[in-house]
N, C-alpha and C. Protein backbone atom coordinates (compact mmCIF):
# COMPACT_ATOMS: atom_id res chain seq x y z
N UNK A 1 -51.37 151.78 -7.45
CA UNK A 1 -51.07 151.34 -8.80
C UNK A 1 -50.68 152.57 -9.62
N UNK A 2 -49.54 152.79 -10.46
CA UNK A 2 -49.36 153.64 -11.04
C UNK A 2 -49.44 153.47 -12.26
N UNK A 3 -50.67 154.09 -12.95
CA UNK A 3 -51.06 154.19 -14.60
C UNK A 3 -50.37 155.07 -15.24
N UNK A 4 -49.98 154.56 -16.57
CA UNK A 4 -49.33 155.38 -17.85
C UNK A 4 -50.22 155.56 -18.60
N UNK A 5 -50.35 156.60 -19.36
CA UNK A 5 -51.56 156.71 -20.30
C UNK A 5 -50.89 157.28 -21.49
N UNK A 6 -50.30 156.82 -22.73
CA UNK A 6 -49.50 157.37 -23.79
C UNK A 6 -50.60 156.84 -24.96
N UNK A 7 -50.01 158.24 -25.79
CA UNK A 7 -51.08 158.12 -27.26
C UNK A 7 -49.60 158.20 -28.21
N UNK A 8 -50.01 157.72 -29.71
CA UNK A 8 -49.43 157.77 -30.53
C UNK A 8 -50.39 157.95 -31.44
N UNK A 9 -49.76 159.12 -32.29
CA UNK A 9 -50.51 160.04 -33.07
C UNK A 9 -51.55 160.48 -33.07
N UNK A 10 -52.18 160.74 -31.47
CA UNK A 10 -53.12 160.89 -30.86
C UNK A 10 -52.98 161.93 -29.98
N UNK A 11 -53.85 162.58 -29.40
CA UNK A 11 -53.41 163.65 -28.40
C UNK A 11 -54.85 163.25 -27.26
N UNK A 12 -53.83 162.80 -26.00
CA UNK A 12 -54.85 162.27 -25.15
C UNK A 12 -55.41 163.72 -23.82
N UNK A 13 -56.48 163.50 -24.02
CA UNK A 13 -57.61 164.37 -23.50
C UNK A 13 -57.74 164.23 -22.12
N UNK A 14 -57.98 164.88 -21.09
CA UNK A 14 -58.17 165.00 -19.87
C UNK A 14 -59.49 164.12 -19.71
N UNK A 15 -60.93 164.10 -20.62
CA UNK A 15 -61.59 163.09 -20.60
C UNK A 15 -61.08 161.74 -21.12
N UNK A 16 -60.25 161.56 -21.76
CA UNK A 16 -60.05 160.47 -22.47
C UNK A 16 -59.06 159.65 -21.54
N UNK A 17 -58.21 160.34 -20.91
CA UNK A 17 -57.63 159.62 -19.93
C UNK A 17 -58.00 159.23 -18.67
N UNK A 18 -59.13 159.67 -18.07
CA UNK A 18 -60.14 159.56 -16.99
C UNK A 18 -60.20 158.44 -17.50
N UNK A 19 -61.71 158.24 -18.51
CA UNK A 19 -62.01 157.05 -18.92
C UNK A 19 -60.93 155.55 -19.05
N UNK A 20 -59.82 155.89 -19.84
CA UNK A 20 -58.97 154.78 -19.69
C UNK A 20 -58.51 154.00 -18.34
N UNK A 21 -58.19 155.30 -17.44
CA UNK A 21 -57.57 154.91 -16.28
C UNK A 21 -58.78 154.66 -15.29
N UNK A 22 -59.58 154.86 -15.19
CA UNK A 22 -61.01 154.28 -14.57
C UNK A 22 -61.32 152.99 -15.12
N UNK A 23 -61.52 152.42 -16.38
CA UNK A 23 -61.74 151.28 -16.98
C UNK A 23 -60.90 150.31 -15.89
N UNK A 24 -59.26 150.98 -16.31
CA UNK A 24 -57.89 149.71 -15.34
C UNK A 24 -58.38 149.45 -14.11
N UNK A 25 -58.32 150.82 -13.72
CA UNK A 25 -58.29 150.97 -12.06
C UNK A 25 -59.21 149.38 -11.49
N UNK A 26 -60.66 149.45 -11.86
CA UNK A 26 -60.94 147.88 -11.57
C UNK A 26 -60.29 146.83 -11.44
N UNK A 27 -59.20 146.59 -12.17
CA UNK A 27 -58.53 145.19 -11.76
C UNK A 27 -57.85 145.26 -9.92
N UNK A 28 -57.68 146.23 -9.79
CA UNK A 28 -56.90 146.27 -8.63
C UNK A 28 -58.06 145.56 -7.43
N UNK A 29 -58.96 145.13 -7.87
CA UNK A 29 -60.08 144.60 -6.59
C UNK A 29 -59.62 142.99 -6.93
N UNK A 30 -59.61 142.72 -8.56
CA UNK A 30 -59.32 141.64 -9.27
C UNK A 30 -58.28 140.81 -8.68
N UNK A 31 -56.99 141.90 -8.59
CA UNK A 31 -55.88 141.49 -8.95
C UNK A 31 -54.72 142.25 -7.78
N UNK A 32 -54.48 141.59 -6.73
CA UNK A 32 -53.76 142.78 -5.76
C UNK A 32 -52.27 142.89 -6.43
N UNK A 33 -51.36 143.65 -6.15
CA UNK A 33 -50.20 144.14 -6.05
C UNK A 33 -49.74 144.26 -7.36
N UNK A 34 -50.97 145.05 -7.97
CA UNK A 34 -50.43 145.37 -9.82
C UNK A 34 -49.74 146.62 -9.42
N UNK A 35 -48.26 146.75 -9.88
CA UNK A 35 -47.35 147.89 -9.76
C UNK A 35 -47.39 148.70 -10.26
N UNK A 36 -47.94 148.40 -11.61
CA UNK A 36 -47.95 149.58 -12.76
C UNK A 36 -48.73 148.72 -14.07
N UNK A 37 -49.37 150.15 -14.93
CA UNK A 37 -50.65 149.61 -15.73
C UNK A 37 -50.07 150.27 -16.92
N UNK A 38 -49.67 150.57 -18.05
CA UNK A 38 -49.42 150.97 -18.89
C UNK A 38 -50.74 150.58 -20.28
N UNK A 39 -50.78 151.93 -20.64
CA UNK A 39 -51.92 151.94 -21.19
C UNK A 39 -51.67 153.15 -23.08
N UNK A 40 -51.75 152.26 -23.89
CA UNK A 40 -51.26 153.05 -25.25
C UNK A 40 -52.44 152.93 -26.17
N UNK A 41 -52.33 154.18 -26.34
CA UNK A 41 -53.68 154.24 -27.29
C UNK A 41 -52.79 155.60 -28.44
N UNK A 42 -53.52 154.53 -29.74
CA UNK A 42 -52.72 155.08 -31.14
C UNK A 42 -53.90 155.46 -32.03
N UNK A 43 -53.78 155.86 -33.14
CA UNK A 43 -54.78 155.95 -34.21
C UNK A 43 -53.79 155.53 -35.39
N UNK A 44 -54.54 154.86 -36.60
CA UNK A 44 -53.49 155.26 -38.16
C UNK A 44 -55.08 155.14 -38.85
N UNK A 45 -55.06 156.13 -39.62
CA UNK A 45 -56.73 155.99 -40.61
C UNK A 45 -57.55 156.06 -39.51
N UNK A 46 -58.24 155.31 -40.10
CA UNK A 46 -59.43 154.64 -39.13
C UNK A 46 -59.51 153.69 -38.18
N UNK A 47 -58.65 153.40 -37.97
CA UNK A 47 -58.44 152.51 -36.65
C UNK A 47 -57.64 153.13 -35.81
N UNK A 48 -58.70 152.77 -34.53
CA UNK A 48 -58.25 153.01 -33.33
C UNK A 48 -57.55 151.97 -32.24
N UNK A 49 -56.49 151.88 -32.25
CA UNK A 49 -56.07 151.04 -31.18
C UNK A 49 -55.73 151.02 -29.43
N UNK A 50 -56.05 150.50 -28.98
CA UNK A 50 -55.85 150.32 -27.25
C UNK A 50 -55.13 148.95 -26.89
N UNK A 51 -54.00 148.82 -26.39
CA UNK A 51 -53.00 148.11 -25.71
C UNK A 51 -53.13 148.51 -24.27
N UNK A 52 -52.79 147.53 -23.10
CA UNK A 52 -53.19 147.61 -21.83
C UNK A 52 -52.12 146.59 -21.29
N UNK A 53 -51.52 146.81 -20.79
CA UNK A 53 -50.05 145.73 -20.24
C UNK A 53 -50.27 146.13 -18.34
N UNK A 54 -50.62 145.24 -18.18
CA UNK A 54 -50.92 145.45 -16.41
C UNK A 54 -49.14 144.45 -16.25
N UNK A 55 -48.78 144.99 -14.67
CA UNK A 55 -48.08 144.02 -14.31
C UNK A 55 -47.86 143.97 -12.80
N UNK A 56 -47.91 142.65 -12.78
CA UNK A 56 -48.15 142.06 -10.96
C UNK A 56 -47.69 140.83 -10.48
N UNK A 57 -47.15 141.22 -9.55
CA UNK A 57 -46.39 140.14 -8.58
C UNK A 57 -45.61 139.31 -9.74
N UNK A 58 -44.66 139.69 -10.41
CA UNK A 58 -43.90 139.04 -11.61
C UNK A 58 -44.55 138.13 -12.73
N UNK A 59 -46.30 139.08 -12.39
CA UNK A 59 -46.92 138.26 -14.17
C UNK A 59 -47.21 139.67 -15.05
N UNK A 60 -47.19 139.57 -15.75
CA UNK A 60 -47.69 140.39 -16.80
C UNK A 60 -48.74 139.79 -18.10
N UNK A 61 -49.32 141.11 -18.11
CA UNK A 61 -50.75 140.60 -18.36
C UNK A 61 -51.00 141.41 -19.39
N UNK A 62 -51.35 140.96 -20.81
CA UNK A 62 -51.17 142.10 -22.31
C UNK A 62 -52.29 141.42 -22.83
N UNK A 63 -53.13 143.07 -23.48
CA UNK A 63 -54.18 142.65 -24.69
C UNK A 63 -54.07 143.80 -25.20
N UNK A 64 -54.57 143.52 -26.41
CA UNK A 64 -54.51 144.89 -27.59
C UNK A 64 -55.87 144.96 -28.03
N UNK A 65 -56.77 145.72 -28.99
CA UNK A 65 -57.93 145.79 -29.60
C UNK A 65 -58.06 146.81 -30.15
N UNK A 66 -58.31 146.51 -31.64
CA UNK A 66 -58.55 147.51 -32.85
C UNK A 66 -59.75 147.80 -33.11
N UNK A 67 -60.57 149.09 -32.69
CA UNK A 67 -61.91 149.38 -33.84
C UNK A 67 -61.73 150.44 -34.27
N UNK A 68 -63.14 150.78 -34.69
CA UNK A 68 -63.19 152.46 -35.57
C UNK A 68 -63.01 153.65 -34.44
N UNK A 69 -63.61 153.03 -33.33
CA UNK A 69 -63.52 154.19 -32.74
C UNK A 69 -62.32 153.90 -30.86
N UNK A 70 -61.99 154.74 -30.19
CA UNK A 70 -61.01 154.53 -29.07
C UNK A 70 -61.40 153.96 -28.23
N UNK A 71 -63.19 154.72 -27.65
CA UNK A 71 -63.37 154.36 -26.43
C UNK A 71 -64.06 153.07 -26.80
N UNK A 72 -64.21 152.63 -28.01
CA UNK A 72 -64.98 151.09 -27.86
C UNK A 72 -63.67 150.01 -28.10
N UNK A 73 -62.41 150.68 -28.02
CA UNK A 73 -61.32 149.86 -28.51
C UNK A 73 -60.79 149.84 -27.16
N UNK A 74 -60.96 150.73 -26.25
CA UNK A 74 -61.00 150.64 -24.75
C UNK A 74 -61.39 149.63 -23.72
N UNK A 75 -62.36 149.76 -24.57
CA UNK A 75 -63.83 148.70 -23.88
C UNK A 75 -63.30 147.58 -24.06
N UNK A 76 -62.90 146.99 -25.41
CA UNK A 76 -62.24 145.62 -25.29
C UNK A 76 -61.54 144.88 -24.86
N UNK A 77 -60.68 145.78 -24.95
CA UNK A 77 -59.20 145.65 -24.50
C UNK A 77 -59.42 145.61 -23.05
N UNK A 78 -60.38 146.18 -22.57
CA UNK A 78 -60.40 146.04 -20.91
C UNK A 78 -61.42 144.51 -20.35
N UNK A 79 -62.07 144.36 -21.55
CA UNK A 79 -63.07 142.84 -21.33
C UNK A 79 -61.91 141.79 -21.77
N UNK A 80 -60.81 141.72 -23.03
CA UNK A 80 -60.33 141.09 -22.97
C UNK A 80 -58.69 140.82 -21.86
N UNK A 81 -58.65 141.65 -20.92
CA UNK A 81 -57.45 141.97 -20.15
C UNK A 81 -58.27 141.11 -18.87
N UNK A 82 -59.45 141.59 -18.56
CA UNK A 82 -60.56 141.39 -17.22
C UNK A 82 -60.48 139.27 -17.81
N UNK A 83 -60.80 138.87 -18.95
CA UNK A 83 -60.87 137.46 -18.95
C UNK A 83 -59.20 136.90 -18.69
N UNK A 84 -58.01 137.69 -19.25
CA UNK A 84 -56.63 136.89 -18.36
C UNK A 84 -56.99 137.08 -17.03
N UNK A 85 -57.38 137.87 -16.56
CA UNK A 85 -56.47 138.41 -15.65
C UNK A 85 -57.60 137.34 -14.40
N UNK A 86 -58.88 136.63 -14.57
CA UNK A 86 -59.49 136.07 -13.86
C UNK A 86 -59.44 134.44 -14.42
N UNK A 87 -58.61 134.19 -15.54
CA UNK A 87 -58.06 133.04 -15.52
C UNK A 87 -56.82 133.20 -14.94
N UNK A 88 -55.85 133.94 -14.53
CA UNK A 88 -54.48 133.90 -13.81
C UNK A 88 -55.36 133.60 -12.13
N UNK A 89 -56.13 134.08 -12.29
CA UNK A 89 -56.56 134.04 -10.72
C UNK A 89 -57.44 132.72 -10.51
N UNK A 90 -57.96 132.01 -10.87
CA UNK A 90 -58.54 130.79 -11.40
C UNK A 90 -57.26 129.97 -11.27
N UNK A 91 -56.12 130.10 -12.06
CA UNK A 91 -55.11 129.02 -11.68
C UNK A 91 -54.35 129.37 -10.82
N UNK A 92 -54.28 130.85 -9.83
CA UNK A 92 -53.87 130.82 -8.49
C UNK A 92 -54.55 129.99 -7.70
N UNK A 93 -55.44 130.42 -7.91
CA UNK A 93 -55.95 129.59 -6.43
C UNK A 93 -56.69 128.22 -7.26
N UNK A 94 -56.74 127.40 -8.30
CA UNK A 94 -56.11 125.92 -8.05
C UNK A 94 -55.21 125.79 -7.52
N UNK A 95 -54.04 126.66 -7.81
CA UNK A 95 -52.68 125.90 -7.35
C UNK A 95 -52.46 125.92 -5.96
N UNK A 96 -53.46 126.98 -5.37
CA UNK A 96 -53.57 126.76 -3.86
C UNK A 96 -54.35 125.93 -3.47
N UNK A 97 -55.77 125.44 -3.86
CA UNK A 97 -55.72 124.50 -3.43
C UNK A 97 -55.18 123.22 -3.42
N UNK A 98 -55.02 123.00 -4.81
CA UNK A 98 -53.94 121.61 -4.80
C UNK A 98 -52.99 121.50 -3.94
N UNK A 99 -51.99 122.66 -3.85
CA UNK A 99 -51.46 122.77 -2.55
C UNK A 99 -52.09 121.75 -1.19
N UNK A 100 -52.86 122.13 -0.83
CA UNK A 100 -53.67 121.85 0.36
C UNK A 100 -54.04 120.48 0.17
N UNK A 101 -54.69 120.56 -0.62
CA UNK A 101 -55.30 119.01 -1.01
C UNK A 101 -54.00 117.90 -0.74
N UNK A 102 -52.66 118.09 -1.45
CA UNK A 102 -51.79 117.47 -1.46
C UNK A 102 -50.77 117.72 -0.15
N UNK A 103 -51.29 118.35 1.01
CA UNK A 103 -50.77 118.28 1.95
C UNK A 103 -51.22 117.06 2.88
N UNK A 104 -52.85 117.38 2.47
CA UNK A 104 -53.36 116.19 3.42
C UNK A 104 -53.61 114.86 3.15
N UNK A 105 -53.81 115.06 1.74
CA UNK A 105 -53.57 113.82 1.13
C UNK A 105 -52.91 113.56 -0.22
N UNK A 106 -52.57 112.23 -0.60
CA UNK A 106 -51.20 111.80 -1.46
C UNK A 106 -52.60 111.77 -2.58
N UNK A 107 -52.47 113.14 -3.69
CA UNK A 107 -52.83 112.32 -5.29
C UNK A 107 -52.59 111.71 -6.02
N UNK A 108 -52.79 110.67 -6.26
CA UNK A 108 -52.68 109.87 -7.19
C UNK A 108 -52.58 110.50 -8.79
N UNK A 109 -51.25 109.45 -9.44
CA UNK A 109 -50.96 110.18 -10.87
C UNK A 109 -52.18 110.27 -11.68
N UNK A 110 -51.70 110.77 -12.73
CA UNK A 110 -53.23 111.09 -13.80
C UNK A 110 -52.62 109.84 -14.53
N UNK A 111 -53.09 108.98 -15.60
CA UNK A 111 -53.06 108.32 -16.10
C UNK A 111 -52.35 108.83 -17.45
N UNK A 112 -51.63 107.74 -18.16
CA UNK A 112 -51.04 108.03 -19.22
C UNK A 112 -51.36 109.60 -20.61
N UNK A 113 -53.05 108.69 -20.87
CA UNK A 113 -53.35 109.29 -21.77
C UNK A 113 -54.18 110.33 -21.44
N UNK A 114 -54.60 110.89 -20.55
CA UNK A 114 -54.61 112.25 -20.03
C UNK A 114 -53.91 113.15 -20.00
N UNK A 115 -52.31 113.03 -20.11
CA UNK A 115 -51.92 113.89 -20.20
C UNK A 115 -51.43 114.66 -21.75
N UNK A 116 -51.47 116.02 -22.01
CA UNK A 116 -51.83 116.79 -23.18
C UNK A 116 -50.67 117.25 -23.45
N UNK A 117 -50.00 117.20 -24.75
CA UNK A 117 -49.21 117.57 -25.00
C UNK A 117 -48.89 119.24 -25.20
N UNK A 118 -47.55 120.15 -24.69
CA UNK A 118 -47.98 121.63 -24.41
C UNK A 118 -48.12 122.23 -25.70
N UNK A 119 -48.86 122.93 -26.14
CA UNK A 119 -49.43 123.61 -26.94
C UNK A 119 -48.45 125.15 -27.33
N UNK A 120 -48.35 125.50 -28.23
CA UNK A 120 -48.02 127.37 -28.39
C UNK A 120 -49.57 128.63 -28.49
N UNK A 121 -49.43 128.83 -27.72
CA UNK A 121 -50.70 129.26 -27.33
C UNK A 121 -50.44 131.00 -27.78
N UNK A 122 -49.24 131.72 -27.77
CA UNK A 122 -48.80 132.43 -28.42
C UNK A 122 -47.45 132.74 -29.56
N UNK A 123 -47.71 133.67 -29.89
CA UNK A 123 -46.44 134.08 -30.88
C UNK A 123 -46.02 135.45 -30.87
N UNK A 124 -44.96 135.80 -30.81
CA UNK A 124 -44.24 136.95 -30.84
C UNK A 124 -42.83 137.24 -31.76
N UNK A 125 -43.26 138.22 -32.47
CA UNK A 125 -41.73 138.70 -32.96
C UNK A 125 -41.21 139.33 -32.68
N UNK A 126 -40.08 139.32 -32.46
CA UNK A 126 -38.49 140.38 -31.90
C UNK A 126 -37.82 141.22 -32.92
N UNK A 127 -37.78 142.24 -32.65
CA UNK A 127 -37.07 142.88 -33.52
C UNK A 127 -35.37 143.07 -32.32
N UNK A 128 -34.77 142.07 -32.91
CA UNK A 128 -33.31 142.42 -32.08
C UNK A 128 -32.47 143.25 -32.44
N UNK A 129 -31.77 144.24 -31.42
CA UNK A 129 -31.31 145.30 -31.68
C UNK A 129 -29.48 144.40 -31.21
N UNK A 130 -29.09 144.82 -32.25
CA UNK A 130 -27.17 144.84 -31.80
C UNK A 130 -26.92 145.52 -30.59
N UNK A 131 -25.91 144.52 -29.75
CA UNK A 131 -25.54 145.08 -28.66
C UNK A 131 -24.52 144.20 -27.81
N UNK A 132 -24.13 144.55 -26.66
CA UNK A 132 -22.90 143.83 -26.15
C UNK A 132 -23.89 143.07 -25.15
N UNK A 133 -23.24 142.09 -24.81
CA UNK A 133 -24.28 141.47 -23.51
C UNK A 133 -23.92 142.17 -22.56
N UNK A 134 -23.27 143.16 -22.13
CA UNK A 134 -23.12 143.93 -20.50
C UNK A 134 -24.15 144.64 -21.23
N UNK A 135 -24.75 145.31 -22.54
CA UNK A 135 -25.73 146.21 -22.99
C UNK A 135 -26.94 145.19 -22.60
N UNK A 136 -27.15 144.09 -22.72
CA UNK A 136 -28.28 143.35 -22.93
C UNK A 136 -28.98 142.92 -21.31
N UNK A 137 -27.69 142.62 -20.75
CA UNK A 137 -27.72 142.57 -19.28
C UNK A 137 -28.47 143.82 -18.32
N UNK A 138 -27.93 144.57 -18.83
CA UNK A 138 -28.69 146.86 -18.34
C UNK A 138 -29.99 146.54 -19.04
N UNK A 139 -30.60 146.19 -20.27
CA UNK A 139 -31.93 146.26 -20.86
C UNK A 139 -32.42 145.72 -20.33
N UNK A 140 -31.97 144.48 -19.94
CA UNK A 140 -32.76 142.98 -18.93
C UNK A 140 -33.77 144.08 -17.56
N UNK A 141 -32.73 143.88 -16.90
CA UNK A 141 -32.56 145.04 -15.69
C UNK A 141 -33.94 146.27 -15.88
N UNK A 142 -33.23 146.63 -16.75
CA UNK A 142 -34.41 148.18 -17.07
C UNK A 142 -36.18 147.74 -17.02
N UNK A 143 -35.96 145.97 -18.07
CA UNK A 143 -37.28 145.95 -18.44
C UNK A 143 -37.69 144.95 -17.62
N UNK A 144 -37.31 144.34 -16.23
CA UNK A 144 -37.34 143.99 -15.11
C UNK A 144 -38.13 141.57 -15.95
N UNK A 145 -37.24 141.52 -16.62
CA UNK A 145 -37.35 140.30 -17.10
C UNK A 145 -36.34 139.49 -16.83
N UNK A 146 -36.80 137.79 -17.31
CA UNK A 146 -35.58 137.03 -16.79
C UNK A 146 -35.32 136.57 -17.57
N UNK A 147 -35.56 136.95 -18.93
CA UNK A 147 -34.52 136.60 -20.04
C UNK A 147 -34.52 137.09 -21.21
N UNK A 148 -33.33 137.63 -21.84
CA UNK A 148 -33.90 138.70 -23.29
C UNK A 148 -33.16 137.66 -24.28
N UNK A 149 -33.66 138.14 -25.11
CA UNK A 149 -33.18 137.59 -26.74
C UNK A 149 -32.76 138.84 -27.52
N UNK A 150 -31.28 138.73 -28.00
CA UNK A 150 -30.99 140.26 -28.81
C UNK A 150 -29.32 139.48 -29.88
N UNK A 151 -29.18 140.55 -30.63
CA UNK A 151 -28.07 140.39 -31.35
C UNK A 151 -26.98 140.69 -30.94
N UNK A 152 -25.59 139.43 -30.69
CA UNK A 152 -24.47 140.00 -30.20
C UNK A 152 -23.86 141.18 -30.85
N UNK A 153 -23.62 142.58 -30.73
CA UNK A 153 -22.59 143.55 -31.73
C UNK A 153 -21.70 142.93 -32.07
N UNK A 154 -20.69 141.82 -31.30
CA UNK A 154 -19.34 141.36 -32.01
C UNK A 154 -19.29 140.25 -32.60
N UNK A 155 -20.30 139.18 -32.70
CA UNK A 155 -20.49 138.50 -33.48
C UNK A 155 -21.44 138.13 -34.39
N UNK A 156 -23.01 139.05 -34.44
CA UNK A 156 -23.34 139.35 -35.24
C UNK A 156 -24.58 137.83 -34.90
N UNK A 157 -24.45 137.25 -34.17
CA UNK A 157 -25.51 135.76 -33.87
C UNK A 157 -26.34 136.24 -33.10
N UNK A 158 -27.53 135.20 -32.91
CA UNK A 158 -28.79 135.41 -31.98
C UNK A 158 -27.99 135.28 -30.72
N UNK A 159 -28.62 135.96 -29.37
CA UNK A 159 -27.73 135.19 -28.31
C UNK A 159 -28.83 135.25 -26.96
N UNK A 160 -28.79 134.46 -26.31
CA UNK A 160 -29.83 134.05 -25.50
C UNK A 160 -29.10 134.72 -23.82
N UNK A 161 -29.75 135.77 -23.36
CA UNK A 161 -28.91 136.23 -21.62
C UNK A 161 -30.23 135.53 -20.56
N UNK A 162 -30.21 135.15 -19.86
CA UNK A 162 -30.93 134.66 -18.79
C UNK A 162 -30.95 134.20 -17.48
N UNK A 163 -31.64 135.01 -16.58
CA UNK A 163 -31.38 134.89 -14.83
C UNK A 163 -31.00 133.16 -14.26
N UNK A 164 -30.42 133.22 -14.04
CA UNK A 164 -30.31 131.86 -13.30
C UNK A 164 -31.20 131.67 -12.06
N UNK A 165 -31.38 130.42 -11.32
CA UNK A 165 -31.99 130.44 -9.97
C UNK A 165 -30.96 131.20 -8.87
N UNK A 166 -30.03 131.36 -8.86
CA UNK A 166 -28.93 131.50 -8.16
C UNK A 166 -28.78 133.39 -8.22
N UNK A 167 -29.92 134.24 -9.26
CA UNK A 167 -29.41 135.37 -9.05
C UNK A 167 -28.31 135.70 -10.15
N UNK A 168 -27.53 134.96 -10.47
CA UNK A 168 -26.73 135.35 -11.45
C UNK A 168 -26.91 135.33 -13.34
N UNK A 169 -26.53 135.81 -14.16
CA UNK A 169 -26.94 136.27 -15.32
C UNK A 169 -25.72 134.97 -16.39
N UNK A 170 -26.71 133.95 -17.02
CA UNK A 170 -26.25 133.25 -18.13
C UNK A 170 -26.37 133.43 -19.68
N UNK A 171 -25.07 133.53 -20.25
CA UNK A 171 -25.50 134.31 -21.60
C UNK A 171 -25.04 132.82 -22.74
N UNK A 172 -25.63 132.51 -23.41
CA UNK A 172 -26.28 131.20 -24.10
C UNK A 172 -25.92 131.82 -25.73
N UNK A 173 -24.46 131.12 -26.24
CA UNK A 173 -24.32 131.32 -27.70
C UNK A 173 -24.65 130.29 -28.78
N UNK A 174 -25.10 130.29 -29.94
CA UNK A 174 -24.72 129.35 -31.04
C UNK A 174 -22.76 129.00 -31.16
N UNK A 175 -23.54 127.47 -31.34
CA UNK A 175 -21.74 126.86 -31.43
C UNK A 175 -21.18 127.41 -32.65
């Protein structure tokens, strides 16, 4: 697993980065074939922040946590990363067993009103940067995703680029 350990406006310490990268290092018993762990720890005032972005087998896995002090903003951020990262593994292996289950035998549907309508469970804002879609297409690429959201440079609209099943790259305009 290869860990990043970056500070902002911080100057990270030969102890301080032990500690961080010892905290991660645990998931790897958790969680096999995490590629890389990126790990940012900032200060502004009095708050200390820790961000932790693990990523594996094409999931990625993000928590942040603010206190007064780093290494208890550490601590969180690694209890709240440790609860995804053993619910991703919780619905791996349902989905393996269901798998199985539904090999040997036929389940029966769930009933109407059981089923739950999908929820937004998060939110994110974009700050979109102007650019050409052969530019947006190279960022895609760089930041190893299957679909970006950015501003066309020549027309100035939102514009949607995204992997197809097929391997090839679909770029999605307003009419």
């Amino acid at each position: 697993m290869n860990i990043i350990v970056n500070g902002r406006n911080l100057d990270i310490t030969p102890a301080l980065r032990d500690y961080a990268e010892s905290k991660v290092m645990k998931f790897d018993k958790y969680l096999s074939g995490i590629s890389e762990a990126t790990i940012i720890l900032s200060t502004e005032k009095f708050r200390q922040k820790a961000e932790v972005l693990l990523k594996a087998n094409g999931v990625m896995i993000q928590a942040a946590s603010e206190t007064e002090d780093i290494y208890a903003s550490i601590d969180e951020v690694v209890e709240k990363i440790e609860k995804q990262v053993k619910k991703h593994k919780g619905k791996v292996s349902a989905h393996r067993k269901e798998n199985r289950l539904s090999k040997r035998t036929e389940v029966p549907p769930l009933p109407e009103e059981s089923i739950e309508e999908p929820r937004i469970i998060q939110r994110r804002k974009l700050d979109t940067k102007p650019m050409s879609p052969e530019e947006a297409a190279m960022q895609m690429e760089l930041l190893e995703r299957d679909f970006l959201v950015f501003t066309n440079a020549a027309t100035g609209t939102i514009n949607v680029l995204y992997r197809r099943g097929d391997g090839n790259l679909e770029l999605i305009e307003p009419a």
